[in-house]
Each structure stands twice: as C-alpha cells, then as structure tokens.
Protein backbone atom coordinates (compact mmCIF):
# COMPACT_ATOMS: atom_id res chain seq x y z
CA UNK A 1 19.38 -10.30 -37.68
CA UNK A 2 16.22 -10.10 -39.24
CA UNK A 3 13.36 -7.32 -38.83
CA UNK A 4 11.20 -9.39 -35.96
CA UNK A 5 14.55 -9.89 -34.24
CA UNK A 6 15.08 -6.35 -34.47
CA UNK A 7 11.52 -5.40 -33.44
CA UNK A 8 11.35 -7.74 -30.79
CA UNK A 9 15.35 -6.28 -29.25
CA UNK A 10 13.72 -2.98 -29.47
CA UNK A 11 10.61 -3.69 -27.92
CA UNK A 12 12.95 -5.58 -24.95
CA UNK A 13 15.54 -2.26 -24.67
CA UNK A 14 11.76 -0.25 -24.70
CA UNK A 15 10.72 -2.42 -21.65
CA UNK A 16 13.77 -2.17 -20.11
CA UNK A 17 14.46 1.06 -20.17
CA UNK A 18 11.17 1.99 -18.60
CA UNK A 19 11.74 -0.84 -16.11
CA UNK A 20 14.88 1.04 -14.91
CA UNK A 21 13.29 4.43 -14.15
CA UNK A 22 11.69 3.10 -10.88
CA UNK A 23 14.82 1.71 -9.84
CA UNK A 24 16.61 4.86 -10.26
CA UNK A 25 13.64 6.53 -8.46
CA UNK A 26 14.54 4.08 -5.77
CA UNK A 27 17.47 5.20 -5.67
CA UNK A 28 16.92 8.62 -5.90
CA UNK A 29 15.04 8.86 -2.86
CA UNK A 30 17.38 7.28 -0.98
CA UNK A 31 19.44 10.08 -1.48
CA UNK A 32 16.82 12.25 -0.77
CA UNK A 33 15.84 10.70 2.64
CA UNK A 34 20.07 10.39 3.43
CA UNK A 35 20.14 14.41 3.25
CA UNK A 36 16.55 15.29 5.20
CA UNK A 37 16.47 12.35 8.00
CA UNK A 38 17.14 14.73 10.41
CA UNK A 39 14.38 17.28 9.97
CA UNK A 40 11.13 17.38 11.96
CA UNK A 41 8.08 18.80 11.70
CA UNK A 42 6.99 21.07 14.60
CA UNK A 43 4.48 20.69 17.29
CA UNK A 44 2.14 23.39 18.18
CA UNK A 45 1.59 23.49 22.45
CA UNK A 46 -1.77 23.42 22.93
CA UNK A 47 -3.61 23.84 26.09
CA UNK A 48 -6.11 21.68 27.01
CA UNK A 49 -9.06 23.68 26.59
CA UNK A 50 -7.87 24.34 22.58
CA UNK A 51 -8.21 21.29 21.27
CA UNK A 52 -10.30 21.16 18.54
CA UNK A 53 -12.97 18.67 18.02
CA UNK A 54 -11.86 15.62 16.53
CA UNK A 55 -13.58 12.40 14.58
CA UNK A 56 -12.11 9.22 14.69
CA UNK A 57 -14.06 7.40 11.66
CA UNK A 58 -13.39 3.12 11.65
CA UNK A 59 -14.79 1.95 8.36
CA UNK A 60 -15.05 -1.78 9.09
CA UNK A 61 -17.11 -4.49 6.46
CA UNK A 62 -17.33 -8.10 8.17
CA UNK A 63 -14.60 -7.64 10.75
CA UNK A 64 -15.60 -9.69 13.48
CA UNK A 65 -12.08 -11.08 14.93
CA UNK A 66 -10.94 -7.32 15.15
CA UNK A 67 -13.51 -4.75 15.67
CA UNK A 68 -13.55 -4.89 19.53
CA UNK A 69 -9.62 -4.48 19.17
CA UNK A 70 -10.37 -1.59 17.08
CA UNK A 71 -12.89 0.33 19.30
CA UNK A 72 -10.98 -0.11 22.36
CA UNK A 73 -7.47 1.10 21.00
CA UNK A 74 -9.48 4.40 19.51
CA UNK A 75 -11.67 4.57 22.82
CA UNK A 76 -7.89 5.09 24.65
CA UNK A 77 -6.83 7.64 22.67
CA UNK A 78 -5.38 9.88 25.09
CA UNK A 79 -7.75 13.09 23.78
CA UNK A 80 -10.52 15.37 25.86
CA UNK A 81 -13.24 13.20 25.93
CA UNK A 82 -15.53 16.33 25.13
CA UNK A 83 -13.93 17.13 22.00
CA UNK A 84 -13.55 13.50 20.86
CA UNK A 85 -16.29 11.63 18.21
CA UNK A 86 -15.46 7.94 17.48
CA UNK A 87 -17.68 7.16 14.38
CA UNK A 88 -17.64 3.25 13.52
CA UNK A 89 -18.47 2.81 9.85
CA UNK A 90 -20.07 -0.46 9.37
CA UNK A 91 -20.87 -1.70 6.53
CA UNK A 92 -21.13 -5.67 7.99
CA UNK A 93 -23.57 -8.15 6.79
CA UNK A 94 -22.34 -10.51 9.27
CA UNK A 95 -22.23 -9.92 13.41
CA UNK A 96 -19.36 -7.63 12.80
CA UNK A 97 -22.65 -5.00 13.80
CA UNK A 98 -23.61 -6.78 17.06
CA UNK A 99 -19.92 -6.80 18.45
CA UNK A 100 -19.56 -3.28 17.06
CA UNK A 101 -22.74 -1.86 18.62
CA UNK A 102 -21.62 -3.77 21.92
CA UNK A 103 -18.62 -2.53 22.25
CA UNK A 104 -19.57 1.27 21.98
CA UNK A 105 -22.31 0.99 23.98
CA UNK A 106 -19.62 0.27 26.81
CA UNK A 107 -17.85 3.09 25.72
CA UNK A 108 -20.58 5.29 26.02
CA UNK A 109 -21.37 4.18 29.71
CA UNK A 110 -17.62 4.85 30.61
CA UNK A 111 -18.77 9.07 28.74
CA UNK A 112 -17.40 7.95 25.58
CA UNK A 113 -19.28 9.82 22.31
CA UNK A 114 -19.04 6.16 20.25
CA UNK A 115 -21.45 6.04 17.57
CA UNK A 116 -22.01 3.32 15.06
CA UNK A 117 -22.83 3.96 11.61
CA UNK A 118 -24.56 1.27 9.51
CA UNK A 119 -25.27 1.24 5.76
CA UNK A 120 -27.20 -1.85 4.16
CA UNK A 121 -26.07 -0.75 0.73
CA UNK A 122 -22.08 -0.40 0.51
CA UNK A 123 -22.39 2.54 -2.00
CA UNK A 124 -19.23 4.11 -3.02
CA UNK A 125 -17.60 0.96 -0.47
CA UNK A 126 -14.72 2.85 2.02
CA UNK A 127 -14.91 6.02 0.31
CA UNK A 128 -18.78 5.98 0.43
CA UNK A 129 -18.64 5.03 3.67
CA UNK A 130 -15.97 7.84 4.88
CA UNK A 131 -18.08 10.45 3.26
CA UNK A 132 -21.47 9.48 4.74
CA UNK A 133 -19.98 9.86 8.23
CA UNK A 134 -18.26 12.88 8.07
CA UNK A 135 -21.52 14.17 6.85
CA UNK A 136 -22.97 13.45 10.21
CA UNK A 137 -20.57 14.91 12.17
CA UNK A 138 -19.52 19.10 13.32
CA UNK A 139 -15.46 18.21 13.63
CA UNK A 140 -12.63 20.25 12.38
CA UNK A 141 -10.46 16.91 11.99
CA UNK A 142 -10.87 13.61 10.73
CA UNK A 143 -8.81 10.65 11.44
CA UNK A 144 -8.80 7.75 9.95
CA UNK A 145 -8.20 3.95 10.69
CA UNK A 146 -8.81 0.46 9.08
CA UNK A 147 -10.17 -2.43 11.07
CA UNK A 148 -6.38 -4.07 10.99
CA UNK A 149 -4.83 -0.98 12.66
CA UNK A 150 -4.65 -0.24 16.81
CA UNK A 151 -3.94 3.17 17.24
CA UNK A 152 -1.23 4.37 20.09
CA UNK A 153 -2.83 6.59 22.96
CA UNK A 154 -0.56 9.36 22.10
CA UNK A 155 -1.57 9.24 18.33
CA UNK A 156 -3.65 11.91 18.16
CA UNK A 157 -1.89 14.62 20.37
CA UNK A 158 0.79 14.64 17.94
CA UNK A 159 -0.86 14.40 14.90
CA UNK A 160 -3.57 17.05 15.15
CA UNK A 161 -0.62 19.06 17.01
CA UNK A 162 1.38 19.06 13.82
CA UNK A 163 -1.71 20.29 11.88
CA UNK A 164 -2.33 23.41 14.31
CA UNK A 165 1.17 24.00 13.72
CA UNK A 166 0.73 24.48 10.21
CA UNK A 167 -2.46 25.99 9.52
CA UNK A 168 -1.43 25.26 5.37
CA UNK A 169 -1.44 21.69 6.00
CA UNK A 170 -4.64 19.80 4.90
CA UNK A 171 -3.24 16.40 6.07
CA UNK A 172 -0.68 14.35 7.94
CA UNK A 173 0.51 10.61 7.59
CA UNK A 174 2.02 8.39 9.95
CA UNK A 175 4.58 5.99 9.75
CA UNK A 176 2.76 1.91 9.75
CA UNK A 177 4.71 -0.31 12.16
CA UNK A 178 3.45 -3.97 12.46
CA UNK A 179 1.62 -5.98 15.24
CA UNK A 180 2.47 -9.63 13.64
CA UNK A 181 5.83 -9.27 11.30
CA UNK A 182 7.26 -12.30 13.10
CA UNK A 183 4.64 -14.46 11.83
CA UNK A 184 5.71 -15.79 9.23
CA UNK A 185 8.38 -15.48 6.48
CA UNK A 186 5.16 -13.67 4.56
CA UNK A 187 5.03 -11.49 7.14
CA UNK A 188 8.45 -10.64 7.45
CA UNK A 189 8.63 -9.67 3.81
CA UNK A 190 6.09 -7.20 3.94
CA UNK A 191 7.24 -6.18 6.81
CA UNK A 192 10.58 -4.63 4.98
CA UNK A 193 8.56 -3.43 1.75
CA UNK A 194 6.68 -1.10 4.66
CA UNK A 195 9.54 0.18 6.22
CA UNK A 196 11.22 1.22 2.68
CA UNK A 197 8.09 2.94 2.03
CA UNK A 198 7.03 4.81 5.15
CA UNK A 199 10.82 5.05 6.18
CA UNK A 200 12.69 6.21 3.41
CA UNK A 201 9.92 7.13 0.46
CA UNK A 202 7.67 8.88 2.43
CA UNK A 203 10.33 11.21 4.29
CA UNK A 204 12.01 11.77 1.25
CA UNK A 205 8.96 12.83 -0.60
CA UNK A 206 7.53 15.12 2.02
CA UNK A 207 10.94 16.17 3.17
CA UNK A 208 12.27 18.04 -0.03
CA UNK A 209 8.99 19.19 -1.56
CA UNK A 210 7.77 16.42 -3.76
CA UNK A 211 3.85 14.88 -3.46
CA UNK A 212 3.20 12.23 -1.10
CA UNK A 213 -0.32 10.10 -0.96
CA UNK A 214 -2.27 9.28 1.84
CA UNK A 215 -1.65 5.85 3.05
CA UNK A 216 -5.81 5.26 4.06
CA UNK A 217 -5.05 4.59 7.77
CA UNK A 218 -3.33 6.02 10.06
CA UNK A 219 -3.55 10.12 8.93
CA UNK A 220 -5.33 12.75 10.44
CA UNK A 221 -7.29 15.36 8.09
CA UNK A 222 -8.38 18.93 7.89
CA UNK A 223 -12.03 18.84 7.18
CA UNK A 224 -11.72 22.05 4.82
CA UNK A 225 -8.87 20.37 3.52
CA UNK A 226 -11.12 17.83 2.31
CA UNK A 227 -14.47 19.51 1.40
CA UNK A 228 -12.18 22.46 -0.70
CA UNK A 229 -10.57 19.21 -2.40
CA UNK A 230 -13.57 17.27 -3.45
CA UNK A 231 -14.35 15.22 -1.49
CA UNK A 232 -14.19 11.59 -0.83
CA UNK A 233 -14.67 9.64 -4.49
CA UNK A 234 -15.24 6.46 -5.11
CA UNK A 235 -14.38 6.14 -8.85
CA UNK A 236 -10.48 4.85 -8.08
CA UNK A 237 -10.04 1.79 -5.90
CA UNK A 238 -7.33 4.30 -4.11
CA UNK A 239 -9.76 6.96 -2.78
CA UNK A 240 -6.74 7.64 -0.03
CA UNK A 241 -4.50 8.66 -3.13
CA UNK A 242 -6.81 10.51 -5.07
CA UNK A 243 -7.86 12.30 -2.36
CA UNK A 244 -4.13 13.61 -1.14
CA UNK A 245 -3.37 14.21 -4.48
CA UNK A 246 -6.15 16.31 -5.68
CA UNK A 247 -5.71 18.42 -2.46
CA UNK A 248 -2.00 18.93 -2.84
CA UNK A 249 -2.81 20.30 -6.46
CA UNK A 250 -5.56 22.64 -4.87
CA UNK A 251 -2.58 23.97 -2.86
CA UNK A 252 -2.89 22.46 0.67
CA UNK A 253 0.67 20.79 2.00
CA UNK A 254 0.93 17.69 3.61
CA UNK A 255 2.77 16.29 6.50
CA UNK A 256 4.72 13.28 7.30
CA UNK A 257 5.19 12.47 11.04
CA UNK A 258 7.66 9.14 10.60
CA UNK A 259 8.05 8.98 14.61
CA UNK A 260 4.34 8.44 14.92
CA UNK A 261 3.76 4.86 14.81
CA UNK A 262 0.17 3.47 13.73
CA UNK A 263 0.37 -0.46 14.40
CA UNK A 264 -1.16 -2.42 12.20
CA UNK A 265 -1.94 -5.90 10.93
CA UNK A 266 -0.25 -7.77 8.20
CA UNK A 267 -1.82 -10.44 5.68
CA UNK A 268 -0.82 -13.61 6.47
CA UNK A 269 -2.04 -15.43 3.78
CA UNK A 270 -0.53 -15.31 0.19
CA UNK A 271 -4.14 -14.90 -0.96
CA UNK A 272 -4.99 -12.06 1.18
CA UNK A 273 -2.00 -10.04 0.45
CA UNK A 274 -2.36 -10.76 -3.69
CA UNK A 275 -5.99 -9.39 -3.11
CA UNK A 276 -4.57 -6.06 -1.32
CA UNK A 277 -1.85 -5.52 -3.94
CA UNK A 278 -4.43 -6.21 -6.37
CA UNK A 279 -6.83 -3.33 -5.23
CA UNK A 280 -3.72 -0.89 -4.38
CA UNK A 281 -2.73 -1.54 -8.40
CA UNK A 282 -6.16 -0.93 -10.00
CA UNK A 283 -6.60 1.86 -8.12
CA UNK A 284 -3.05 3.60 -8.12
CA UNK A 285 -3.73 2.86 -12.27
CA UNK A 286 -7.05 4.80 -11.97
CA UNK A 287 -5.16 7.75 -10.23
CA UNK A 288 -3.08 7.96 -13.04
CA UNK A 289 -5.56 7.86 -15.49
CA UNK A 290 -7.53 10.75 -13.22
CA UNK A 291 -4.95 12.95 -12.14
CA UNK A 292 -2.02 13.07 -14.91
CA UNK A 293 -3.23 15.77 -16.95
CA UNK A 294 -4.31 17.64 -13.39
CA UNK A 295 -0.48 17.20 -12.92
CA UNK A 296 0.95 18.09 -16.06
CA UNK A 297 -1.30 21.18 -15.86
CA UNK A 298 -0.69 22.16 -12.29
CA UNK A 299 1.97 24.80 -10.97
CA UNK A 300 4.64 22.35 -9.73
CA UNK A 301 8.39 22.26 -10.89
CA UNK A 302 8.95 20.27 -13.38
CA UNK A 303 10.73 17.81 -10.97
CA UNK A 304 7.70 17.53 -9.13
CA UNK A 305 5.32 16.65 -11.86
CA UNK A 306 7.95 13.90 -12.96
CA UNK A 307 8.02 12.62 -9.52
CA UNK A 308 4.48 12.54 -8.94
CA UNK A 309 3.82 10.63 -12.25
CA UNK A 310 6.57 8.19 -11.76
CA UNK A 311 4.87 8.06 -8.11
CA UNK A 312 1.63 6.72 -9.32
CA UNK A 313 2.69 4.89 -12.48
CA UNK A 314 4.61 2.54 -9.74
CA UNK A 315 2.09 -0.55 -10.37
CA UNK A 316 3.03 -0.33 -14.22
CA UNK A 317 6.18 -2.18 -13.27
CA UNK A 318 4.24 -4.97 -12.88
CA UNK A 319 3.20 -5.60 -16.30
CA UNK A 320 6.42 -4.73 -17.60
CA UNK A 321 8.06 -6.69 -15.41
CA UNK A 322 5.82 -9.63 -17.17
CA UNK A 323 6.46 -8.54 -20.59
CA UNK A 324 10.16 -8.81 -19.99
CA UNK A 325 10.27 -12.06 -18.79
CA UNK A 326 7.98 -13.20 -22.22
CA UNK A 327 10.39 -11.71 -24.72
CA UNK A 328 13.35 -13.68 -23.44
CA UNK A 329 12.16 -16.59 -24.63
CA UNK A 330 12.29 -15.80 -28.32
CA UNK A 331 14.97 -14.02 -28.10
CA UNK A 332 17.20 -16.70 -26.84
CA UNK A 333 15.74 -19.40 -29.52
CA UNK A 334 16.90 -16.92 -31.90
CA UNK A 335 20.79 -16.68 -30.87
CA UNK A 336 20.45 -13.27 -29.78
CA UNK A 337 21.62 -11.48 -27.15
CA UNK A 338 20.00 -8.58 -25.10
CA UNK A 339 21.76 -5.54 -25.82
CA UNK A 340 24.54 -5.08 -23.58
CA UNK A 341 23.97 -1.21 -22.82
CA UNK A 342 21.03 -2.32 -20.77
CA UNK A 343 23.61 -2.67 -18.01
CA UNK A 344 21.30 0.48 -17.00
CA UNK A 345 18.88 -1.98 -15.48
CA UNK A 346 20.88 -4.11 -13.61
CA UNK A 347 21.89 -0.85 -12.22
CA UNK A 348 18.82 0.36 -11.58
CA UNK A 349 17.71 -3.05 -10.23
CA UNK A 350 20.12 -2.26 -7.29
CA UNK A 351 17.53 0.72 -6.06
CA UNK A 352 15.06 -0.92 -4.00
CA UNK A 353 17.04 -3.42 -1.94
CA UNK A 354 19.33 -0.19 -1.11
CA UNK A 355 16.27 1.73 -0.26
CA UNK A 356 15.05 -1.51 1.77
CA UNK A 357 18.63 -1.89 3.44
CA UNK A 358 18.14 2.33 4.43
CA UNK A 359 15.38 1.59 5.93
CA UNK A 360 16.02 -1.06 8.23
CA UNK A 361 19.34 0.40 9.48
CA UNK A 362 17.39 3.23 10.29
CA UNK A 363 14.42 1.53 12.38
CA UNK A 364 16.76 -1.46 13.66
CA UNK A 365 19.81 -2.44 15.62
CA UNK A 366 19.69 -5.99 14.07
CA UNK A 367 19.07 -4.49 10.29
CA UNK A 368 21.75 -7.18 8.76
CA UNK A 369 19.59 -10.28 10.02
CA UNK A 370 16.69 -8.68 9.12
CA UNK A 371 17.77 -8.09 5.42
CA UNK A 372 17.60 -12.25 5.17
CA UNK A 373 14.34 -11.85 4.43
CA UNK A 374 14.94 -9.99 1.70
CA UNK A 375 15.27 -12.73 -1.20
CA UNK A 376 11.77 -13.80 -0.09
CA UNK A 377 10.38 -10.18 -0.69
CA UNK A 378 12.16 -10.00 -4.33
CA UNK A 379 10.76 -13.75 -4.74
CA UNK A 380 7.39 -12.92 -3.71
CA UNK A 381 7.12 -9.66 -5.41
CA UNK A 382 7.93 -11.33 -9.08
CA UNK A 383 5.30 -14.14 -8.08
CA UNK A 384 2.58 -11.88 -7.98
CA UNK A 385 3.23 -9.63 -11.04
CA UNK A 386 0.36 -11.85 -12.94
CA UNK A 387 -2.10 -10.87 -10.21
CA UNK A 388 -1.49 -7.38 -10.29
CA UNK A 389 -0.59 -6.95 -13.89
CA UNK A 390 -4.62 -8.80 -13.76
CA UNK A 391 -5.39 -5.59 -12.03
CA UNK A 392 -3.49 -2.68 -13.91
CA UNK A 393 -5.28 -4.25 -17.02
CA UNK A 394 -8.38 -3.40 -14.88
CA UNK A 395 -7.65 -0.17 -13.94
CA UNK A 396 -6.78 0.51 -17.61
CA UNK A 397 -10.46 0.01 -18.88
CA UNK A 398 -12.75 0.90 -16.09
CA UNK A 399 -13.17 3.16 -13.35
CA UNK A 400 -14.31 2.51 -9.85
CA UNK A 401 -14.97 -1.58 -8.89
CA UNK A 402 -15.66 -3.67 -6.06
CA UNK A 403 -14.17 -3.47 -3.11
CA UNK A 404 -12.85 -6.69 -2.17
CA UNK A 405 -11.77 -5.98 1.56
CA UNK A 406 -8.31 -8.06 3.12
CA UNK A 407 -9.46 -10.08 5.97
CA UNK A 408 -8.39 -9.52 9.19
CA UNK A 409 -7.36 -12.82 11.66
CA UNK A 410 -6.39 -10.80 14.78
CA UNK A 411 -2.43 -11.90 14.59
CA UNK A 412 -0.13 -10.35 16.66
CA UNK A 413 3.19 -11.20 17.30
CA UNK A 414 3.50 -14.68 16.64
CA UNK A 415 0.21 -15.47 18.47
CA UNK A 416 -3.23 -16.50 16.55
CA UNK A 417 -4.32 -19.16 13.93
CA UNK A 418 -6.16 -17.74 10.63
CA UNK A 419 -5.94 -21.34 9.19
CA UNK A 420 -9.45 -22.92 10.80
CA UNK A 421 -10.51 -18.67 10.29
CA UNK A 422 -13.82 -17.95 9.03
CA UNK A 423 -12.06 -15.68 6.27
CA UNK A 424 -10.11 -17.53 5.05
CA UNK A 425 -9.44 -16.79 1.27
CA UNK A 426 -9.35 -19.70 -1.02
CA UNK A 427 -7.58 -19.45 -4.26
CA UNK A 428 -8.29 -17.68 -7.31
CA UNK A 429 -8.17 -18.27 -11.07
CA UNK A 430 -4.89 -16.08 -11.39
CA UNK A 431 -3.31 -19.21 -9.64
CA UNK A 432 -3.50 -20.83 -13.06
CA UNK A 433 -1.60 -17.71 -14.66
CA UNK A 434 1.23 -17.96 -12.06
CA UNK A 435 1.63 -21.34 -13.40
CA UNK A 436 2.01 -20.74 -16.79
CA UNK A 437 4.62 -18.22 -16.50
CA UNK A 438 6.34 -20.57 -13.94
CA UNK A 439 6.72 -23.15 -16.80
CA UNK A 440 7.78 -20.14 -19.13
CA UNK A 441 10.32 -19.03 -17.38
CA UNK A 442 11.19 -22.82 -16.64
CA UNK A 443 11.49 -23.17 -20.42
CA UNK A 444 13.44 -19.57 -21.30
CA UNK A 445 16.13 -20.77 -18.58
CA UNK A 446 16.47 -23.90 -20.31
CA UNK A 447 17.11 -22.23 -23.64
CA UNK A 448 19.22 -19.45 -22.21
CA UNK A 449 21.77 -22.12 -20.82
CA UNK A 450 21.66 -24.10 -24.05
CA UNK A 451 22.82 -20.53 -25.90
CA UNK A 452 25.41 -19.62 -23.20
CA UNK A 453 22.91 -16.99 -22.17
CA UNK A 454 24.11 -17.66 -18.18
CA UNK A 455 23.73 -14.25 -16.99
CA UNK A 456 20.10 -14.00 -17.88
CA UNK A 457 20.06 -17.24 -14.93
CA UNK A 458 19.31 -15.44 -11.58
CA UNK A 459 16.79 -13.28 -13.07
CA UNK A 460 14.70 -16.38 -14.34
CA UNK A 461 15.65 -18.33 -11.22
CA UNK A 462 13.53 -15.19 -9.14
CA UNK A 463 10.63 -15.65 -11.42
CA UNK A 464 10.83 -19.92 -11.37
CA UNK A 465 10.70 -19.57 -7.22
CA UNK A 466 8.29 -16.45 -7.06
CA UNK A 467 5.77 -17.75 -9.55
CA UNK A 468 6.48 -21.33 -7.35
CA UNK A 469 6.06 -20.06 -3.76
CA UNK A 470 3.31 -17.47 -4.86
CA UNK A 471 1.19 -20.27 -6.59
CA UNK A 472 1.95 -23.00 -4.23
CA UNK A 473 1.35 -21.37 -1.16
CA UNK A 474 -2.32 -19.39 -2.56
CA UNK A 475 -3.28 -23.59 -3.63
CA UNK A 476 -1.81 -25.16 -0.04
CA UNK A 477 -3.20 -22.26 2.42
CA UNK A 478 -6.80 -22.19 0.00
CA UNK A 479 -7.09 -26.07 -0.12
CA UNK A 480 -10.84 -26.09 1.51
CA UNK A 481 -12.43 -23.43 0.78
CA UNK A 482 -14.59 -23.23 -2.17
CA UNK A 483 -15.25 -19.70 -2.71
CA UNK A 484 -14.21 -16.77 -0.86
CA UNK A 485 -16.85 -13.52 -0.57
CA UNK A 486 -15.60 -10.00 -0.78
C-alpha cells in the first residue's frame, strides 16, 4: 500500500470514527429516556386570580394561508382574558397584514388584548422581531409560536404552571405533534425524525441533567430568564438554541413537558423542508462556533459539556457523511479495503432507527406499520446531506444570514393542495450537487462490485435513491416556478 493509500484509509477511519459518535449518542439516549420515561415534572395549583400575565408573541413573514388559523387557535387559549397579551409579529410584505389586522380586530370586539406588530425593515428577522415585541409589552411570560403551529386550549395552563412550580426554571418546551403527517410519504418521514427527537432526545436530555435547546415554537419563557441571558440575538440562524443555551450556562434550568402537545405543520414539499434543514444547520453550526468555549468554560460535569457539544455539532454529520461517501471511490479503484475495525460504525449506525423505533412504540399502538416509513427517512436524510453540508460550510465562515422562512400551505390531515400554492418553492442550484453525487455513488457501487467490495452495497444503494428521490422530487414539485422569494 502506498502513502496516499495510507493517507486516504486514515482520513476514511478519521471520518468514520467521528461519524460513529452520533450514533452512539443515539443510542445513548435511548438508554437514557428507557430509565427516566416515567418521571414528570410538577404542576403548581394556581388559583385563578394568580395567574401571571402572559404574552403570546406569533412572528409571522408572508403567511397568508395560515395566519387566521394562527390567531384563532392562540385567541382560544383557555387563559384569563385579563392577564392574556396576544402580540402578532408581522413582518409581511404581502396581505399576510390585512388578514392579520382583521382577524384581531375581531378578537378585540369579542375583549381579546390582540395587537399586531408590524416592522417594514425585517432587522435581526425572527429574533429581531421577538425582541421588538417583548419590548412593548409588561408580561412575566413569553410564549412563543410559528405561523405553522395551532396551539391546544389547555397549552398554556400547563406550561406556565410548570414554570410557577419551579421558580429556577427560565423555560419550558413542549413536545411537536403534527396536523398533516398522513400527507404524504414526505410527511410521514418527518413525522418519525420528530417523534425521536421530542420523544426520546428531549426527555432524555432534560430528564437526567444534560442541556436541552429550545425548539422556537411551542415553549413558554421567563422574561428574566431571558433579559438575565441576553437577550434575543440574531447573529446565529438558531436564535431558539442560542438563546436556551446561553441561559442554561447563566444557571437557569429548563423544562420539558413531553405530554403537552403543540400541533404543528409539516413541509410538504422536498424544497421546503431542504430550506428548513438548511437554516436549522447554519445556525446549529453558528451555535457551536458561539457557545463552545462558553461550554468548555462553564461549571458543568464533564459529561455535560461532552453532551452539549456533541448536541450542537449534530449538523457536522452531514458533511462527513459526504466526505465518506467521496473516499470510497478511490479507495475501491485501488484494491483496498476499509479497515475492518470500523465495524464501530455499522454499530453505531444502528442508534437512530432504535431511537426512532423508541419513539414510536411509545406515542403509538400501530408503531410496527409506522416504522415502514422508515427507509424513506434514512433515504431522504442522505439525499439532502449536499444541501445542508451547503449550509454548515455557511455557518463555518459567517455569522448571522437571511432568513429564508418555510412556507406554510395550511395542510392538515390529508386535506389541502400546496401544488397551484402561491409559495410554492421552485428548485435550487444544490439540485445540480445532488446529482453529481448521485452519479458518484452510481460509479463507486460499480467499482465496489467489480472488487468484491459487496458489503459497501446498501450503503451506496441509500445514497443512489436519496440523492434520486431528493433531486427528483425538488425538479418535479419546482417544475414552474422560476424563482422562489424568501
């Protein structure tokens, strides 16, 4: 073997090895969540003349097939009407702002306090926007919800409850559920990457001690909590993470309420959901950047501060996950093998479906049928690496960026058409990207059976139909439209 094979095997094992930790933090928290499921947080009693006064802030940016839905679900919140603030934040350049201003004007007739908020320059985007209304407001909490999301009516009794009940806690998350995940086969697959997430990662995190982030919807805040944190920044893309972060590591706990529901909307368009992956990596990437020597400094055990940074290094997978698949190829036209101790990533790989399978058992009777839609997760998650390796890149170099919001079609169920929808995204130049690395990956399979290489088969076969269904389905659902705005 000569010294570039022997670089190019250790820069593979390198890869690899790194690859593997987030499958064994899959599977570590599966563990974790196995031995606290059964904890709760408590509930303080409150009588009705205690409740503290509450703002319910909607930051909303061109929005007009679900605003109404939006103001009505947080106009039945089932909260003393005197102590409740509903704060619209529109940013709209389109009639998103007439519907808006509508709809809380009928609010207000019915006694409602419904304000609308509107900026002509997006500043600072969400986080801007979040900040600038709480600024206007006198409330002790602040809860938060995106224009895809229709709160429950019993949302806030419960959430705000848990907070009195811990006057330490500066925040507390609830768990998403999903208005449209029998859509589509899209839908479906995000639907189980949720659940393993707010299910099993979240609980587990909160549960035994470790940091959890705020999810940007669906969470109810401490204003002091916020102010003695920082405040709302716009220099990540992930202002909801950098925000619970930095005010875990000024000392304030967080809470986890996973039998609090917050419905919510899922993308139903392959473009849609590459741009919100897109943003989440950029900006999880600029939280690392940010808040890893904060971390490393900070009085957590050590087990923590691993946790946390393996927590929001997660979107570096995806560029490894590229860089793996591009050093098979010359590694097979060379003869060579890959080393066979990395066995430790094929075990490793088996952490996330086992944290997905936890999940569903846990949330459904009918968990088995469910996991068929798991293959079109795994498949869809290794078509969009180039997207969001794209975006890592991005949150590498530069701080902050431009918001570019996921649009909204008002789906619910299996009800509503986004095809003929005003919104609709058409397809980007990472499209041409997908493709390339389909036909590389097309090429190292061909090279890897010619050399006997047949085990390295499935894992190229997940990148030839990921690559293939990602790319395919951005150019089919995008035919049309010429240029989508942000």
């Amino acid at each position: 073997m000569g010294k570039g094979s022997q670089l190019l095997i250790a820069f593979y094992t390198v890869v690899a090895l790194w690859l593997s930790l987030y499958g064994f933090q899959a599977i570590v928290l599966t563990a974790l969540y196995l031995r606290h499921r059964h904890q709760a947080s408590p509930l303080a009693e409150v009588a009705d003349d205690d409740w503290p006064v509450t703002v319910v802030q909607l930051p909303v940016y061109n929005e007009r097939y679900v605003v109404e839905r939006l103001i009505d679900a947080a106009a039945a919140l089932d909260y003393p009407p005197d102590r409740l603030i509903i704060q619209v934040l529109d940013d709209s350049t389109d009639d998103t702002k007439t519907l808006a201003l509508a709809r809380a004007e009928h609010h207000r007739a019915r006694g409602l306090d419904v304000r609308v908020v509107h900026r002509v320059d997006r500043q600072g985007f969400k986080a801007g926007a979040l900040a600038e209304g709480l600024a206007q407001v006198d409330a002790e909490f602040v809860a938060v919800f995106d224009a895809d999301f229709r709160p429950l009516p019993e949302f806030l009794r419960k959430t705000v409850a848990a907070l009195l009940a811990r006057p330490d806690a500066g925040m507390v998350q609830t768990r998403w559920s999903h208005l449209n995940q029998e859509y589509s086969y899209l839908t479906r697959a995000q639907s189980i990457a949720l659940d393993g997430h707010f299910v099993v990662e979240q609980t587990a995190r909160n549960r035994s001690g470790l940091l959890i982030n705020f999810n940007g919807s669906g969470g109810v805040w401490r204003r002091a909590c916020i102010e003695e944190a920082g405040g709302w920044q716009s220099d990540t893309m992930t202002e909801d993470m950098d925000l619970s972060y930095r005010a875990q590591l000024a000392g304030w706990r967080t809470l986890y309420l996973p039998d609090v529901e917050s419905p919510a909307e899922l993308p139903a368009q392959m473009e849609a959901f590459k741009r919100q992956q897109a943003r989440w990596a950029q900006g999880s990437v600029q939280c690392l950047r940010k808040l890893s020597a904060p971390i490393l400094r900070s009085d957590l055990a050590w087990r923590q501060k691993l946790m946390a940074l393996v927590h929001v290094s997660g979107y570096l997978s995806q560029p490894l996950l590229v860089l793996l698949l591009l050093t098979l190829l010359p590694i097979f036209a060379e003869g060579q093998a890959t080393p066979a101790f990395l066995i430790t990533l094929a075990i490793a790989s088996v952490g996330p479906p086992l944290l997905y399978a936890v999940a569903q058992a846990a949330l459904h009777r009918d968990w088995a049928r469910r996991l068929g839609y798991l293959p079109g997760l795994l498949a869809v998650g290794a078509g969009m690496t180039w997207s969001t390796t794209r975006a890592v890149f991005q949150g590498l170099t530069s701080w902050g960026g431009v918001f570019k919001r996921t649009p909204k079609f008002r789906l619910e169920g299996r009800q509503g058409d986004w095809a003929k929808n005003s919104y609709r995204l058409g397809a980007d130049w990472t499209v041409l990207g997908e493709i390339a690395l389909l036909l590389y990956a097309v090429a190292t399979l061909v090279v890897a059976l010619l050399h006997g290489q047949y085990g390295a088969a499935p894992f190229l076969l997940l990148y030839i139909v990921g690559y293939g269904v990602v790319a395919g389905s951005s150019v089919w659902q995008g035919r049309g439209v010429r240029r989508a705005g942000i």
